[in-house]
N, C-alpha and C. Protein backbone atom coordinates (compact mmCIF):
# COMPACT_ATOMS: atom_id res chain seq x y z
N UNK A 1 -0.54 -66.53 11.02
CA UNK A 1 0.12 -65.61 10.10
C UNK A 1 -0.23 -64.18 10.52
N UNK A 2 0.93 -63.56 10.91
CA UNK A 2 0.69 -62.05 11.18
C UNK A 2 0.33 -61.41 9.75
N UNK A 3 -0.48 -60.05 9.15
CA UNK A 3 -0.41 -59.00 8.46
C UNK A 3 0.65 -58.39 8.59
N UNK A 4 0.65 -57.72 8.04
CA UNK A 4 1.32 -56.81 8.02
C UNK A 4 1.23 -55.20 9.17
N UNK A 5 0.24 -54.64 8.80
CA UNK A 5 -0.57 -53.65 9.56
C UNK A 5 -1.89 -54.28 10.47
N UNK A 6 -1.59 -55.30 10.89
CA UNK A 6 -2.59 -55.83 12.15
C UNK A 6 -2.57 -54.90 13.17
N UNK A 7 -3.75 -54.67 14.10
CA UNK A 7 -3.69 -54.07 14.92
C UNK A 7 -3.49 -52.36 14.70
N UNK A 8 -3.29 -51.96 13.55
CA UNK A 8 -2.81 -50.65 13.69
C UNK A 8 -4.29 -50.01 12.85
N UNK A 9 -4.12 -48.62 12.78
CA UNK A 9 -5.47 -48.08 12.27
C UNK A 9 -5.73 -48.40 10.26
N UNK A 10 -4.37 -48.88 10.17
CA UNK A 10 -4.65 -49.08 8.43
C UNK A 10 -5.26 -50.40 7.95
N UNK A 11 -4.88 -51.26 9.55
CA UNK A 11 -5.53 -52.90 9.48
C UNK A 11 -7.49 -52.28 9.20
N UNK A 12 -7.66 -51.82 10.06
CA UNK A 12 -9.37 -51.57 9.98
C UNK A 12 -10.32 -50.61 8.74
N UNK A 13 -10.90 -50.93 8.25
CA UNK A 13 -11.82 -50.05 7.86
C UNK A 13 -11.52 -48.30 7.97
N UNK A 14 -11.73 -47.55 6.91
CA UNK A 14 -12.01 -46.40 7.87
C UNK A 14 -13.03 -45.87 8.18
N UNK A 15 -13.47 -45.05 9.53
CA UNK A 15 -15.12 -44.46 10.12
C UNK A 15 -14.91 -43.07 10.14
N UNK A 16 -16.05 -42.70 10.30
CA UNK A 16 -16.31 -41.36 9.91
C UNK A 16 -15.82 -40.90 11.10
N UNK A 17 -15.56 -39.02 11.65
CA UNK A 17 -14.82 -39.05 12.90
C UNK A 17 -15.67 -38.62 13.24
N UNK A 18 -16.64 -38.22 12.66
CA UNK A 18 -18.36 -37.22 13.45
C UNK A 18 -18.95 -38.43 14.00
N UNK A 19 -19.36 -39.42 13.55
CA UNK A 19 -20.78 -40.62 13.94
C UNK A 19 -19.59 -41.82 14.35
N UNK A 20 -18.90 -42.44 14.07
CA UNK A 20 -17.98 -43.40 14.03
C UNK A 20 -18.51 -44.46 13.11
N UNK A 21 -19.35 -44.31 12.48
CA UNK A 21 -19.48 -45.80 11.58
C UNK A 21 -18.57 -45.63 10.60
N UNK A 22 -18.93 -46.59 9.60
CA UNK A 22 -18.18 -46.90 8.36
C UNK A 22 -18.56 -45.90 7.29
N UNK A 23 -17.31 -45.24 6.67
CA UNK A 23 -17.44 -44.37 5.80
C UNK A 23 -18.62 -44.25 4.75
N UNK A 24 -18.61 -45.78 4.74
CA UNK A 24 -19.48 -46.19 3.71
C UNK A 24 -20.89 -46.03 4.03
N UNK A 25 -20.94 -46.47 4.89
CA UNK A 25 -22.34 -46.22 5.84
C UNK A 25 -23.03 -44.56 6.45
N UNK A 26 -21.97 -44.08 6.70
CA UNK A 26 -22.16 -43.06 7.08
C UNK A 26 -23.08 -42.15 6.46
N UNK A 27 -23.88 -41.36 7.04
CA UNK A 27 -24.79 -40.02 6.31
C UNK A 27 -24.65 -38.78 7.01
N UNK A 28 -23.72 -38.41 7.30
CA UNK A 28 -23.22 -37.54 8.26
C UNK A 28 -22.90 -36.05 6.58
N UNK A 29 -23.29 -35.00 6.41
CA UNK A 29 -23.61 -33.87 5.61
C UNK A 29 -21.54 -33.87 5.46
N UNK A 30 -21.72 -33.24 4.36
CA UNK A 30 -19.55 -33.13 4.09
C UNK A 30 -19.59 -31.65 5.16
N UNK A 31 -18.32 -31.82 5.04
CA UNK A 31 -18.12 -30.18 6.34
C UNK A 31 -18.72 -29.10 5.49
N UNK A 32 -18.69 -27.80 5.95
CA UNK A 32 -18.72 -26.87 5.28
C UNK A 32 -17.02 -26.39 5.28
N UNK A 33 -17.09 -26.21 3.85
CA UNK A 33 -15.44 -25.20 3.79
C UNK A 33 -15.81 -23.82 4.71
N UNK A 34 -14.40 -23.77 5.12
CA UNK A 34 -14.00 -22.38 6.03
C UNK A 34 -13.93 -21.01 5.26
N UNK A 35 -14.88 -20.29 5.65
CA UNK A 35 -14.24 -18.67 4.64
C UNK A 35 -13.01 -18.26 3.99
N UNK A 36 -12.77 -17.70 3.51
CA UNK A 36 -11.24 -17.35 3.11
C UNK A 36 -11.24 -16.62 3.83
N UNK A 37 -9.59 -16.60 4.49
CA UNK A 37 -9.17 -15.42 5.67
C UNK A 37 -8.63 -14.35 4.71
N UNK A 38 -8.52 -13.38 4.90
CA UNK A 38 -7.82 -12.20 3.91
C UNK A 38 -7.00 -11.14 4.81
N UNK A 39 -6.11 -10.86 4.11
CA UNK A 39 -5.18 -10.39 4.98
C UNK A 39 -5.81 -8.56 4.77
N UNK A 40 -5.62 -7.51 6.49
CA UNK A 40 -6.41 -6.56 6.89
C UNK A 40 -5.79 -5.71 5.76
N UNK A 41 -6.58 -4.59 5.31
CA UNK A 41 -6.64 -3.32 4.50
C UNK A 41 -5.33 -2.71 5.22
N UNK A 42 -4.90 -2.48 5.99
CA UNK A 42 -3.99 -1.46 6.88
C UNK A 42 -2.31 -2.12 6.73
N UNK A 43 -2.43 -3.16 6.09
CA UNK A 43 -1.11 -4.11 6.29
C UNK A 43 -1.14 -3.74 4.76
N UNK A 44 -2.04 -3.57 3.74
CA UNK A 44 -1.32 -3.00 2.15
C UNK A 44 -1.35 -2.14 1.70
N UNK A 45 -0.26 -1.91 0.50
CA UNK A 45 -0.13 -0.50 -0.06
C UNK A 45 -0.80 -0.69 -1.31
N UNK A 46 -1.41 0.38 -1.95
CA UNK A 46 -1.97 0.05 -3.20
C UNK A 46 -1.35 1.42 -4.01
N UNK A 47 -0.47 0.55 -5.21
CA UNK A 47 -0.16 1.72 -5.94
C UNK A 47 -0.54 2.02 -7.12
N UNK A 48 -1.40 3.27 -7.34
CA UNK A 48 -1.87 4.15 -8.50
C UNK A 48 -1.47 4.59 -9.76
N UNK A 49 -1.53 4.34 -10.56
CA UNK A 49 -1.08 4.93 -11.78
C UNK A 49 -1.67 4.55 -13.12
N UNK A 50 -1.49 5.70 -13.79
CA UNK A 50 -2.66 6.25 -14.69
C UNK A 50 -1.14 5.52 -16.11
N UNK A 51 -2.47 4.90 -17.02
CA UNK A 51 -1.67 4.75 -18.45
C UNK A 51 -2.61 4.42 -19.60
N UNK A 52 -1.74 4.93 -20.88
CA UNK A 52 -2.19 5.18 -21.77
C UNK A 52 -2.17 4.02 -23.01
N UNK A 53 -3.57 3.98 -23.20
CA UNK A 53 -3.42 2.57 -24.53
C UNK A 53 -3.69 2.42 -25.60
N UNK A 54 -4.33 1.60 -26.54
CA UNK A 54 -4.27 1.63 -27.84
C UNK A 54 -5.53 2.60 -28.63
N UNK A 55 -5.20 3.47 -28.91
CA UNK A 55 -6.62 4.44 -29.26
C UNK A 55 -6.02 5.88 -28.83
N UNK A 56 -5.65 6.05 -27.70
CA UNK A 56 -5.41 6.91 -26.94
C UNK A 56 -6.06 6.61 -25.72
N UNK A 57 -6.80 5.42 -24.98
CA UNK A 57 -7.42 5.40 -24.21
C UNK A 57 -6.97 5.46 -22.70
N UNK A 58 -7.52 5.92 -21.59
CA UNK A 58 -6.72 6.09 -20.58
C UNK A 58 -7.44 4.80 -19.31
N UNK A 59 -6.69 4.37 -18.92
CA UNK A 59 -6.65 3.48 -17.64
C UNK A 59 -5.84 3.93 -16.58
N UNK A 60 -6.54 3.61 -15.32
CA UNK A 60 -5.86 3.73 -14.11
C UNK A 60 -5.94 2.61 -13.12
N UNK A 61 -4.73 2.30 -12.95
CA UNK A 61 -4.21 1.16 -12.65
C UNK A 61 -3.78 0.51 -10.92
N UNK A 62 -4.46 -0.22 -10.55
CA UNK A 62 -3.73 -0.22 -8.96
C UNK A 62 -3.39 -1.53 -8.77
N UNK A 63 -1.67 -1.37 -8.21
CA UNK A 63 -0.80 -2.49 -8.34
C UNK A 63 -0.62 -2.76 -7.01
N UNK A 64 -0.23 -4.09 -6.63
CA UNK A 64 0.75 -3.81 -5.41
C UNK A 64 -0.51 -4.41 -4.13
N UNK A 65 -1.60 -5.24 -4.68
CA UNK A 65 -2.15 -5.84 -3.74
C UNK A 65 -2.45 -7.46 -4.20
N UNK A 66 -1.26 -8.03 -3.39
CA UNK A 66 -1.66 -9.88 -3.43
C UNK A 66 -2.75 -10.26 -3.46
N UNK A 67 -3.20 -11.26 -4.83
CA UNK A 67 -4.12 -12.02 -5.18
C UNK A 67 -4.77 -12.89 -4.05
N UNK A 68 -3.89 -13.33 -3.64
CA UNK A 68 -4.48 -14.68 -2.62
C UNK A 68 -4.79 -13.77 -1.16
N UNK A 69 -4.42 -12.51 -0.72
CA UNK A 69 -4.28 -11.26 0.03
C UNK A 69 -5.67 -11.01 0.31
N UNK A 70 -6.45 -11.06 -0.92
CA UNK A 70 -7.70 -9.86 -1.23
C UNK A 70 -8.74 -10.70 -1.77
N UNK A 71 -9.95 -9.94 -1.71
CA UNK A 71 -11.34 -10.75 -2.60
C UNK A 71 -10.95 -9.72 -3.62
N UNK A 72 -10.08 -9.59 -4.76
CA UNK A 72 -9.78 -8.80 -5.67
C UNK A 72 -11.54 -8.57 -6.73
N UNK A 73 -12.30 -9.97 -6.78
CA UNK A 73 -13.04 -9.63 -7.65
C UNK A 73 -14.51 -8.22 -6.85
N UNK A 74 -14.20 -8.84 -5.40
CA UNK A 74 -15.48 -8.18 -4.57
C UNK A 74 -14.67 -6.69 -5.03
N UNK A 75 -13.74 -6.39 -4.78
CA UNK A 75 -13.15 -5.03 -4.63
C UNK A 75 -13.48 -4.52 -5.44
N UNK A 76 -13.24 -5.08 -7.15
CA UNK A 76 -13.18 -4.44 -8.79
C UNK A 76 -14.56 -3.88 -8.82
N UNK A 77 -15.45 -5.05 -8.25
CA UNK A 77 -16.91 -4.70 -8.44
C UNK A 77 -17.01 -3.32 -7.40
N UNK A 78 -16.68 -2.97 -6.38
CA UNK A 78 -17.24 -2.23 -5.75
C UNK A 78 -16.60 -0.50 -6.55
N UNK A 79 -15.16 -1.00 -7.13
CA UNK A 79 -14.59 0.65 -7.34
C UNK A 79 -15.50 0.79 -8.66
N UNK A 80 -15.48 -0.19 -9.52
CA UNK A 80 -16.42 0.38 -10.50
C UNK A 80 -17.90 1.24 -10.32
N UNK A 81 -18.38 0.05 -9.40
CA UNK A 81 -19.79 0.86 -9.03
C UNK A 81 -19.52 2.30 -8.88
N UNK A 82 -18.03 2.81 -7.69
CA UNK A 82 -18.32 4.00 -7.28
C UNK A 82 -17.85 4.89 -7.97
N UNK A 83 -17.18 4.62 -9.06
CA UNK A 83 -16.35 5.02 -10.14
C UNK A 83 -17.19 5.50 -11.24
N UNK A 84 -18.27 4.73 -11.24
CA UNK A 84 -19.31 4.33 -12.96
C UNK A 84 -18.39 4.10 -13.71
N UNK A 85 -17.51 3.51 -14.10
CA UNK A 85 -16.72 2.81 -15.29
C UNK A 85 -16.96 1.54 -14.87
N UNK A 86 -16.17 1.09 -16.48
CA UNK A 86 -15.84 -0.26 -16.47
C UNK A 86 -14.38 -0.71 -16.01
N UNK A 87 -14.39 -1.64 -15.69
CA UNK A 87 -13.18 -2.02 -15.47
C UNK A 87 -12.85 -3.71 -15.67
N UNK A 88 -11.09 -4.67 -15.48
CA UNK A 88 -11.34 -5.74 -15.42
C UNK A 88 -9.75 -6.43 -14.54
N UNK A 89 -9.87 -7.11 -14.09
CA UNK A 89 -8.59 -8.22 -13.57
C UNK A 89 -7.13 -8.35 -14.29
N UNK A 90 -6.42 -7.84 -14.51
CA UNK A 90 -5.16 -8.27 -15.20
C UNK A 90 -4.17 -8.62 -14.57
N UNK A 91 -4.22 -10.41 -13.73
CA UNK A 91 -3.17 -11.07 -13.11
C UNK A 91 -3.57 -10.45 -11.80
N UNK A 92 -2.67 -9.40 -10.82
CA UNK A 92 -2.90 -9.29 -10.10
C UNK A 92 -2.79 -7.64 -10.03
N UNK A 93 -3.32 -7.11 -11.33
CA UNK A 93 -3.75 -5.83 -11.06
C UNK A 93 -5.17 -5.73 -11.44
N UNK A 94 -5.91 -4.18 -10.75
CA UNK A 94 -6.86 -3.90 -11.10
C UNK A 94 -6.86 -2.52 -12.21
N UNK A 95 -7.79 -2.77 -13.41
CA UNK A 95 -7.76 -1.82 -14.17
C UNK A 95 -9.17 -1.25 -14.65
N UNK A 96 -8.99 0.26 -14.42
CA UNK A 96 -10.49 0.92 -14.29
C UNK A 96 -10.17 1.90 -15.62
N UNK A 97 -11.26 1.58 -16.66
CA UNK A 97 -11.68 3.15 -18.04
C UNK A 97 -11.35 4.31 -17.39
N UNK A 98 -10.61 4.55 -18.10
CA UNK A 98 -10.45 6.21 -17.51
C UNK A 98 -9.87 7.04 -16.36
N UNK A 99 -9.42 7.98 -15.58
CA UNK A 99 -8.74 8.64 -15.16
C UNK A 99 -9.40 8.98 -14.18
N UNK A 100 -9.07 8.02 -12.76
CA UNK A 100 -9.94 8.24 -11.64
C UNK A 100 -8.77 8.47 -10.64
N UNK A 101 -7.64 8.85 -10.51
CA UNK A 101 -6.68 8.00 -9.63
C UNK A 101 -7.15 9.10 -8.24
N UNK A 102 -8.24 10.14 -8.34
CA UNK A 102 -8.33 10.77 -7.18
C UNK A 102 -9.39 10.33 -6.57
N UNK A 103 -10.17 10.04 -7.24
CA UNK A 103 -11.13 9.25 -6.37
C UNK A 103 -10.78 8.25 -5.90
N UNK A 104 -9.89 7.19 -6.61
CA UNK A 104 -9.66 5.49 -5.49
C UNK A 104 -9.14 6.09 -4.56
N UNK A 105 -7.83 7.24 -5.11
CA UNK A 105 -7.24 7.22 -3.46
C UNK A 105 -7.99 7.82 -2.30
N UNK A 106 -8.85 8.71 -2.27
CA UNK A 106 -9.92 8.65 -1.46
C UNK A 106 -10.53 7.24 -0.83
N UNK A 107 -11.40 7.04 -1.84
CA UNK A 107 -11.92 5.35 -1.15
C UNK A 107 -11.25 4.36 -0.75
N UNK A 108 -9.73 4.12 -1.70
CA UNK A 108 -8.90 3.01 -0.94
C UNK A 108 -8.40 3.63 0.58
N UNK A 109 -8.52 4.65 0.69
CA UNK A 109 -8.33 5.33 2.16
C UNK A 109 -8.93 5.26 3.07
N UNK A 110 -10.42 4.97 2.61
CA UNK A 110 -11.46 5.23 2.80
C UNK A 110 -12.00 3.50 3.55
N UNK A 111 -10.96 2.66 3.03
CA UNK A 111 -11.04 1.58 3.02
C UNK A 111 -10.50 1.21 4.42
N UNK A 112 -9.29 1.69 4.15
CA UNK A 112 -8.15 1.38 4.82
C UNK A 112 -6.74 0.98 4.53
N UNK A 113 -6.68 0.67 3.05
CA UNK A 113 -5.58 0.73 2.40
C UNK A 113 -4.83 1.90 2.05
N UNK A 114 -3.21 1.71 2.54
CA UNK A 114 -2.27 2.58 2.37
C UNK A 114 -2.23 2.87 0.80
N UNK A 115 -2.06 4.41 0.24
CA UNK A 115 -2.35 4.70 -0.97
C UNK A 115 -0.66 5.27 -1.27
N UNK A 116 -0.16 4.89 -2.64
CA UNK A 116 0.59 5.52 -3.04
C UNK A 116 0.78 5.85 -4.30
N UNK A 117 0.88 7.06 -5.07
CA UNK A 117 0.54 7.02 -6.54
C UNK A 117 -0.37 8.22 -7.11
């Protein structure tokens, strides 16, 4: 009586591709995941703009750089630091307390990101 999948790689067991034993057997460490690649500072535009919210409070706002693009959270953390405000994530903008839009565009320049705003 033939199988079905005799002879082919689904008839056998499967082995590990590092050691060749049996999966099961195996003690071979899991891979390490690969870094995230991010696409270069010089390929985006980041656009600026200042708005006004509930209180009268002022935010300044930079739009216009892809989520999956950027380490958006490494970035937020760094403009705040150089900013001293607070700031936080909204989707795929960044939003900083208060009325800085001359300083990012400096530093996002500074970066390497194209500034507009």
């Amino acid at each position: 009586m033939t199988r079905l999948f005799a002879g082919t790689p689904f008839d056998r067991p499967p082995e590990c591709e590092r050691c060749g034993q049996l999966e099961e057997k195996c003690e071979c460490p899991p891979p390490e995941p690969s870094p995230p690649t991010f696409a270069a500072p010089g390929t985006q535009t980041a656009h600026l703009s200042v708005e006004k919210r509930k209180r009268g409070k002022v935010v300044t706002v930079i739009r216009g750089l892809a989520a999956d693009e950027n380490d958006l959270p490494a970035l937020l953390t760094k403009l705040k630091t150089f900013c001293g405000a607070g700031g936080t994530l909204q989707e795929a903008s960044i939003e900083l307390q208060g009325r800085h839009v001359d300083r990012l565009r400096n530093e996002l320049k500074a970066i390497g990101y194209k500034v507009k705003g």
